[in-house]
N, C-alpha and C. Protein backbone atom coordinates (compact mmCIF):
# COMPACT_ATOMS: atom_id res chain seq x y z
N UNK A 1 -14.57 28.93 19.31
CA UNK A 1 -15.80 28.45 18.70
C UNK A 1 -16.74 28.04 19.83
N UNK A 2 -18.01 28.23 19.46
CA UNK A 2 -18.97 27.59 20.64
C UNK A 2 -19.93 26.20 19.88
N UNK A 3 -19.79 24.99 21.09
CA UNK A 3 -20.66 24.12 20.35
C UNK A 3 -21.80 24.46 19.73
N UNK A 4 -22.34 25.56 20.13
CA UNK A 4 -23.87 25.96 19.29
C UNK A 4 -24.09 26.50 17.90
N UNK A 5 -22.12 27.18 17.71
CA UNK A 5 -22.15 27.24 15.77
C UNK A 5 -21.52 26.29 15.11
N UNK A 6 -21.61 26.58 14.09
CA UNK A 6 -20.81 25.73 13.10
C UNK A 6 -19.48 25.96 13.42
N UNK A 7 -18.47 25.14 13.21
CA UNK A 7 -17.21 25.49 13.55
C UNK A 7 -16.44 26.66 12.63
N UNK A 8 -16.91 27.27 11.78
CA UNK A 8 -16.48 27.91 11.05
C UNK A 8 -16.64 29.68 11.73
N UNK A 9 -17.87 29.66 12.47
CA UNK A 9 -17.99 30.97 12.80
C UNK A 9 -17.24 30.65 14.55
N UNK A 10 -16.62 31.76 14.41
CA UNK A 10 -15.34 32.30 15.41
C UNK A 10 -15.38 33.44 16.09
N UNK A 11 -15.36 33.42 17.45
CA UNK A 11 -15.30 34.79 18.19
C UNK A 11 -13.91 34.47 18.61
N UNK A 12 -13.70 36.15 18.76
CA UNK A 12 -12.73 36.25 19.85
C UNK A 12 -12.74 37.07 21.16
N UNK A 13 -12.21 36.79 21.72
CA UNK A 13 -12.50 37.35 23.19
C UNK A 13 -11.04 37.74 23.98
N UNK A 14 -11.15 37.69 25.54
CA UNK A 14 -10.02 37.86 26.28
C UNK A 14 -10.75 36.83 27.60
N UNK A 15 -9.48 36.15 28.48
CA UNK A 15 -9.79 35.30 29.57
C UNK A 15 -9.77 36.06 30.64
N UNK A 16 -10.74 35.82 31.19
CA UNK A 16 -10.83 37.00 32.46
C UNK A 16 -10.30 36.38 33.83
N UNK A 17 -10.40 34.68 33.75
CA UNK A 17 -10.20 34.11 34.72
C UNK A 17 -10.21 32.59 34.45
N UNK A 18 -9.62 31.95 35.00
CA UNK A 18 -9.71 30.49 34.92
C UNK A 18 -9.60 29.54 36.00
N UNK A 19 -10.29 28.55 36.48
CA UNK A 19 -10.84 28.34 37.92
C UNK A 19 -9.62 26.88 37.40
N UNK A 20 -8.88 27.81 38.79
CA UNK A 20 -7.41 26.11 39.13
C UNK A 20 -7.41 24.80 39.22
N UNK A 21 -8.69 24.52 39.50
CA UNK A 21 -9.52 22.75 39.60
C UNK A 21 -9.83 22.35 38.63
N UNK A 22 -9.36 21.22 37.88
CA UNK A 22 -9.81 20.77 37.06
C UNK A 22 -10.28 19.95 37.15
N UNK A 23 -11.67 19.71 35.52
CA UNK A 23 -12.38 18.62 35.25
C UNK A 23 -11.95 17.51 35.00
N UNK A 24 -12.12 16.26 35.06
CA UNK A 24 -11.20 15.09 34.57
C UNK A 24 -12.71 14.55 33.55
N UNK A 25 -12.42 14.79 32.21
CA UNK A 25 -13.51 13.97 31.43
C UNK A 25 -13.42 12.81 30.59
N UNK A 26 -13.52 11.88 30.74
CA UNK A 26 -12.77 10.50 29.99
C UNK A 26 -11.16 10.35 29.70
N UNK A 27 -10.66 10.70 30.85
CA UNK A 27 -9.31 10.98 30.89
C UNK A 27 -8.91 12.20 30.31
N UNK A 28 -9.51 13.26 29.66
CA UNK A 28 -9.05 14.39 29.31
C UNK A 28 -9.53 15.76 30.43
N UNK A 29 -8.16 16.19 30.75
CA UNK A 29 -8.40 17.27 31.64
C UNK A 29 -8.90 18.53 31.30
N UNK A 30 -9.89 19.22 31.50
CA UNK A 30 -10.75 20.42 31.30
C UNK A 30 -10.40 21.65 32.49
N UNK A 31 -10.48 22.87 31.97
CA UNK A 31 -10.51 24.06 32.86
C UNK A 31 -11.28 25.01 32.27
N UNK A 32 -13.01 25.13 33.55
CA UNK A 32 -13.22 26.30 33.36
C UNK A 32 -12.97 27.73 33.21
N UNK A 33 -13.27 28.54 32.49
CA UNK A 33 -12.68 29.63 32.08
C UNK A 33 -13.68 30.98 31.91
N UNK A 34 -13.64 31.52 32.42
CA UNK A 34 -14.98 33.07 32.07
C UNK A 34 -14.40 34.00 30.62
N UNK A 35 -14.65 34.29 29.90
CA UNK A 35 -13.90 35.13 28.68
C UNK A 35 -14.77 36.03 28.39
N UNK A 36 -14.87 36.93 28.31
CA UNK A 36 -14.88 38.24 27.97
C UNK A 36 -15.18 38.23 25.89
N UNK A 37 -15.99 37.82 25.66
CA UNK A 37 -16.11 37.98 23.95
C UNK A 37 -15.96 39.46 23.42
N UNK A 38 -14.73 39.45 22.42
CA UNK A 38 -15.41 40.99 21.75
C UNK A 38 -16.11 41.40 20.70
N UNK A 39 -17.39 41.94 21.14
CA UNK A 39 -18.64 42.22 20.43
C UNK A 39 -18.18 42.64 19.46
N UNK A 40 -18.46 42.22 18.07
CA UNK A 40 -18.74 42.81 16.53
C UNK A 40 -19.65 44.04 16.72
N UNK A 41 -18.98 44.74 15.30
CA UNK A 41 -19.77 45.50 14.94
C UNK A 41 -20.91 45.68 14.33
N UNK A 42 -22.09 46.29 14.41
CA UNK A 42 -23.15 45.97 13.80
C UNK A 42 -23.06 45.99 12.52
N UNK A 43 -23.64 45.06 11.27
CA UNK A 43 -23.27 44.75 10.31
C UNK A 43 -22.24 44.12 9.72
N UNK A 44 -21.23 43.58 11.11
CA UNK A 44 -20.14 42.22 10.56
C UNK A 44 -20.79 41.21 10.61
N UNK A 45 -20.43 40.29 10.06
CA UNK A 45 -21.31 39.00 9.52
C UNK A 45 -21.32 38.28 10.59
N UNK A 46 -20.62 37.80 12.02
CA UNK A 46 -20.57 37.62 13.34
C UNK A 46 -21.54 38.26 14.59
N UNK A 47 -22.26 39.39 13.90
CA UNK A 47 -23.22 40.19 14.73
C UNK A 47 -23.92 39.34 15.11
N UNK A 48 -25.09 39.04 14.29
CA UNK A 48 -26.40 37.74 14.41
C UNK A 48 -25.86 36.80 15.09
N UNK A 49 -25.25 36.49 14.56
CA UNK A 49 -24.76 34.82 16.05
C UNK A 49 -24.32 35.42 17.48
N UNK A 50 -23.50 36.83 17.68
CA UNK A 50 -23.07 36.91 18.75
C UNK A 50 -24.58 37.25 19.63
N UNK A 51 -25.69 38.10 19.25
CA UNK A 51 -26.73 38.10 20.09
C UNK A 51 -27.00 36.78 20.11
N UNK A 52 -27.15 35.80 19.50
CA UNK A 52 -27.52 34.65 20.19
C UNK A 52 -27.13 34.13 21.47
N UNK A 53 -25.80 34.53 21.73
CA UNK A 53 -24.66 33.65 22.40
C UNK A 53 -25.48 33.96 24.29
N UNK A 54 -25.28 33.16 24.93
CA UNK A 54 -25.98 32.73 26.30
C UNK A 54 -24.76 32.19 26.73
N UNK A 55 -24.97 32.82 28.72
CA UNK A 55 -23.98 32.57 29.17
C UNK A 55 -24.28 31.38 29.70
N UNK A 56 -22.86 30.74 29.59
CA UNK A 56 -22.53 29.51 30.32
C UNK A 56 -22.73 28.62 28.96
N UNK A 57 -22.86 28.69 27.62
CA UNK A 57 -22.71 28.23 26.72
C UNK A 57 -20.84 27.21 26.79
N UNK A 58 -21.09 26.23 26.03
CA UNK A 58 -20.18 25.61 25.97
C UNK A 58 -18.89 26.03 24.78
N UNK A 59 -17.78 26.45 25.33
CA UNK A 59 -16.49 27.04 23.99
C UNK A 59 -15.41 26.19 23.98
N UNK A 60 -15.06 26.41 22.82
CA UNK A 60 -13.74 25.51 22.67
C UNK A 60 -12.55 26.49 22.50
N UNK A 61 -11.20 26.56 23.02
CA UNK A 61 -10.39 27.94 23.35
C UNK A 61 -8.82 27.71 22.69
N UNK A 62 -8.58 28.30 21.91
CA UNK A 62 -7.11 28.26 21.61
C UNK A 62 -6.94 29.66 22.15
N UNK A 63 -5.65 29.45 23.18
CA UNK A 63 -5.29 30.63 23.99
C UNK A 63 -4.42 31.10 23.49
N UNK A 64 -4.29 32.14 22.74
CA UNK A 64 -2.64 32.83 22.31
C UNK A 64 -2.01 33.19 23.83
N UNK A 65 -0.75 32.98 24.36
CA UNK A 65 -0.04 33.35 25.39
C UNK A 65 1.47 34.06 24.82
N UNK A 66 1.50 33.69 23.91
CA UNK A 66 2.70 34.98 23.43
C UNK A 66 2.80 34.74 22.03
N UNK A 67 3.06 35.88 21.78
CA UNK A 67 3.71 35.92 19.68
C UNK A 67 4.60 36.52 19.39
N UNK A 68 4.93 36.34 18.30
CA UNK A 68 6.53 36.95 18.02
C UNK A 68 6.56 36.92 16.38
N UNK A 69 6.37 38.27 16.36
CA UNK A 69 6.31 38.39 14.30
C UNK A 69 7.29 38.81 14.17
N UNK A 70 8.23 38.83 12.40
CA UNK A 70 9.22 38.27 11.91
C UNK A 70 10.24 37.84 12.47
N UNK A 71 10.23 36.84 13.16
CA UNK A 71 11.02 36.05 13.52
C UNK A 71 11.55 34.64 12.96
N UNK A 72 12.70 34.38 12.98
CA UNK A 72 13.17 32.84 12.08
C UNK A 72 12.41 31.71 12.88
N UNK A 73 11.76 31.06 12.12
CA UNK A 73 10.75 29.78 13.15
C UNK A 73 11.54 28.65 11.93
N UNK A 74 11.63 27.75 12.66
CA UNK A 74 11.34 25.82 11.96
C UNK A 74 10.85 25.03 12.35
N UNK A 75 10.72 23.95 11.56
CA UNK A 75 9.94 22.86 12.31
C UNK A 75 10.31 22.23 13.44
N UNK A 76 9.55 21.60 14.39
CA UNK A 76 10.01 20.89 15.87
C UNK A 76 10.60 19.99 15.35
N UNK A 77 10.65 18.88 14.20
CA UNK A 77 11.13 18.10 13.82
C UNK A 77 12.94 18.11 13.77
N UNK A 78 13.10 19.37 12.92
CA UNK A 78 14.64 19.42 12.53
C UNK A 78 15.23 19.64 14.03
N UNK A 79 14.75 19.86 15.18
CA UNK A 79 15.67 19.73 16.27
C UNK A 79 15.97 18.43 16.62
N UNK A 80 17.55 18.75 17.75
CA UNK A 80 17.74 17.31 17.81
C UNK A 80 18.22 18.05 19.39
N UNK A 81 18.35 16.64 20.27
CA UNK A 81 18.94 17.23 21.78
C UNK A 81 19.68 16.11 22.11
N UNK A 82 20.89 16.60 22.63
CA UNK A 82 22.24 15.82 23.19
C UNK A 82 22.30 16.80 24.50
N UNK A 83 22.16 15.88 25.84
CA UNK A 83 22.11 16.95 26.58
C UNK A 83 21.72 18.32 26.99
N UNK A 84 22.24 19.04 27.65
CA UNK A 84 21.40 20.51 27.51
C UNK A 84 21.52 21.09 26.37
N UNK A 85 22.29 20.76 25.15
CA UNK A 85 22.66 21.37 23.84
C UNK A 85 21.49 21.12 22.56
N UNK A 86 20.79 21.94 21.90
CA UNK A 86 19.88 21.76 21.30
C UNK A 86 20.84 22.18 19.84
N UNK A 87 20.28 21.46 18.52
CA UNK A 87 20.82 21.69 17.47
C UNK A 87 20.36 21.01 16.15
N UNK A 88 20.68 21.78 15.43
CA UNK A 88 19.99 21.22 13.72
C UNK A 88 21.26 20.33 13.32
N UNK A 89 20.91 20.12 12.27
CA UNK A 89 21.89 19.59 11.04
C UNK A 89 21.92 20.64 10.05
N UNK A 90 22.63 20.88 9.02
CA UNK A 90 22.94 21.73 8.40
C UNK A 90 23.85 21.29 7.32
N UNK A 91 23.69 20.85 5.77
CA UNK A 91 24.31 20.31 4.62
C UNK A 91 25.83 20.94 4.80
N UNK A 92 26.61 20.00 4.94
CA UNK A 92 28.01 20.56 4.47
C UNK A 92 28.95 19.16 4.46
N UNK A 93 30.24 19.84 4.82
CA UNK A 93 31.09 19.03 4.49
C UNK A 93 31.36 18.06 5.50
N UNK A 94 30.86 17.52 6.25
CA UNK A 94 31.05 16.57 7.53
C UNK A 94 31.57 15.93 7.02
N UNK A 95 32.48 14.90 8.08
CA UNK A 95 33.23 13.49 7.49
C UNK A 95 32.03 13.05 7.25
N UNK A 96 31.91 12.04 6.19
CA UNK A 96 31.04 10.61 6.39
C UNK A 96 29.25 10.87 6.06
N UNK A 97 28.76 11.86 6.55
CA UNK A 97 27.33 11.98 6.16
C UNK A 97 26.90 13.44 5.64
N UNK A 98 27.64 14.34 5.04
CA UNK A 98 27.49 15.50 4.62
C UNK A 98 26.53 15.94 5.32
N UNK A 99 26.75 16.58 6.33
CA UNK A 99 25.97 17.12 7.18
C UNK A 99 26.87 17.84 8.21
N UNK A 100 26.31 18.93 8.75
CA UNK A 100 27.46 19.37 10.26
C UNK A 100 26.45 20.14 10.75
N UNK A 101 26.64 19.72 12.35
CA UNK A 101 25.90 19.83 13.22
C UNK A 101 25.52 21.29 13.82
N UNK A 102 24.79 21.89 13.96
CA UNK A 102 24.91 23.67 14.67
C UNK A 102 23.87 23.56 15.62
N UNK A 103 24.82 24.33 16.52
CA UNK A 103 23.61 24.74 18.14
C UNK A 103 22.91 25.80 18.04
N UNK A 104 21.75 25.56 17.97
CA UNK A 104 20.70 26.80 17.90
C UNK A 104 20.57 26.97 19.32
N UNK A 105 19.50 28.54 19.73
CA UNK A 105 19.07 28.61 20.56
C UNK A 105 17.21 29.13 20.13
N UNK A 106 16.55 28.72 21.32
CA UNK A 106 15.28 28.54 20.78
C UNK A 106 14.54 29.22 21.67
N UNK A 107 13.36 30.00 21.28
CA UNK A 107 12.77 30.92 21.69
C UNK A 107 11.40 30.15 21.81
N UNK A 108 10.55 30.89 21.49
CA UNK A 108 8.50 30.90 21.79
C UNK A 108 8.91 29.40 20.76
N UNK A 109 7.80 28.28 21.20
CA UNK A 109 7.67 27.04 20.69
C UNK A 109 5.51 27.15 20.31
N UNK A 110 5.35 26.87 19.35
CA UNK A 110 3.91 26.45 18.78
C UNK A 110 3.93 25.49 18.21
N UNK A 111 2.66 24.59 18.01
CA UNK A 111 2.45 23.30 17.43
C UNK A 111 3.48 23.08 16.35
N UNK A 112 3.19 24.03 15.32
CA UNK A 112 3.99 23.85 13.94
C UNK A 112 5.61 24.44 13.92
N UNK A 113 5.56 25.46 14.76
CA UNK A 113 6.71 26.05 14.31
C UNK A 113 7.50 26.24 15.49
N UNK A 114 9.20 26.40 15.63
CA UNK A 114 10.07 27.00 16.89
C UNK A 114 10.60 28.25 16.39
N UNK A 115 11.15 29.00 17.23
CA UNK A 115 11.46 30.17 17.47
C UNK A 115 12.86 29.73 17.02
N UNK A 116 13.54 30.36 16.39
CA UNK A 116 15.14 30.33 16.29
C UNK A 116 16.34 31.95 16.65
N UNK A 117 16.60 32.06 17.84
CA UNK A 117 16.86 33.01 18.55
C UNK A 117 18.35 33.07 17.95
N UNK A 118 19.29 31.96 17.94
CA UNK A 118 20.73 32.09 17.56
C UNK A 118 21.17 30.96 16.77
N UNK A 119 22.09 31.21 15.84
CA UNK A 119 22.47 29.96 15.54
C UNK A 119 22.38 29.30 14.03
N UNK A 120 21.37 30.08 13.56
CA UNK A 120 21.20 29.70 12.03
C UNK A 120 20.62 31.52 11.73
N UNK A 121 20.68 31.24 9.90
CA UNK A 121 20.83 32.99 9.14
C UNK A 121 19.31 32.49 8.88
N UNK A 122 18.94 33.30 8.48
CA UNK A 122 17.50 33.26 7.31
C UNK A 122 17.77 32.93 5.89
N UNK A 123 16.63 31.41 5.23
CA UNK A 123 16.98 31.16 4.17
C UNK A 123 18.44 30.07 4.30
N UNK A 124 18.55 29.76 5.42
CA UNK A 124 19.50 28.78 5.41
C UNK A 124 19.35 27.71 5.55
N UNK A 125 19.62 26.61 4.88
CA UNK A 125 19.06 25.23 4.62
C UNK A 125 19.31 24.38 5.95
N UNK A 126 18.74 23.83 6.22
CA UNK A 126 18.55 22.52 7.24
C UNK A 126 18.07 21.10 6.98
N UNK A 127 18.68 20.20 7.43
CA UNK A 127 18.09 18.86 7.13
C UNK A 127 17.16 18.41 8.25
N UNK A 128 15.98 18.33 7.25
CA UNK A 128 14.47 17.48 8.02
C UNK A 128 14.58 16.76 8.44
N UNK A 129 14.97 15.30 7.14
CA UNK A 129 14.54 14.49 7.39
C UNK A 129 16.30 13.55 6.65
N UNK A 130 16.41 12.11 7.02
CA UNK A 130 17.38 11.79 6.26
C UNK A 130 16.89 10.08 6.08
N UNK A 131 17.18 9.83 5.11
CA UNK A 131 17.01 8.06 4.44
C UNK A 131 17.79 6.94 4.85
């Protein structure tokens, strides 16, 4: 997004470069970045704003750096770490708290979701959260 639209209208682009020094702005660290926008087609509803757009305009950047489609993801939450061993909970027959423990292994990590590489099936229940 660029401060000059509404946050709703969205380009996308590619990073061509990003300068290693960073800004320090009220304690939040900044890095300039050059990006490469890719021009709409004439008559997408993004056309008109992109001729507006002037360089050195101010953007705000969510960088995709890797993806991974159909893959098993869960929440960051249901992990737990004991040492180098990462692992869910999983409803069963445990002594004492119906629960038993399984070691996942974990792949690409995003805000919402983890990668689940080994260790649990698809559609297999996990415990979130417990009372």
């Amino acid at each position: 997004t660029l401060d000059a639209f509404p946050l709703d209208v969205i380009f996308n682009g590619h990073v061509l470069s990003v300068n290693p020094a960073e800004t320090v702005i009220n304690g939040v660290i900044y890095y300039e970045a050059i990006i490469l926008l890719d021009e709409p087609a004439e008559g997408d509803p993004l056309y008109e704003q992109y001729k507006q757009i002037k360089s050195g305009m101010t953007a705000n950047l969510d960088i995709l750096s890797a993806q991974a489609m159909g893959v098993l993801t869960i929440p960051p939450q249901a992990l737990h770490y004991e040492g180098v061993e990462t692992f869910v909970f999983v409803p069963g027959q445990a002594e004492g708290n119906g629960r038993e423990k399984r070691i996942v292994k974990t792949g690409l990590e995003g805000e919402d979701l983890i990668e689940i590489l080994s260790g649990l099936e698809e559609g297999q229940e996990i415990v979130l959260y417990e009372k």
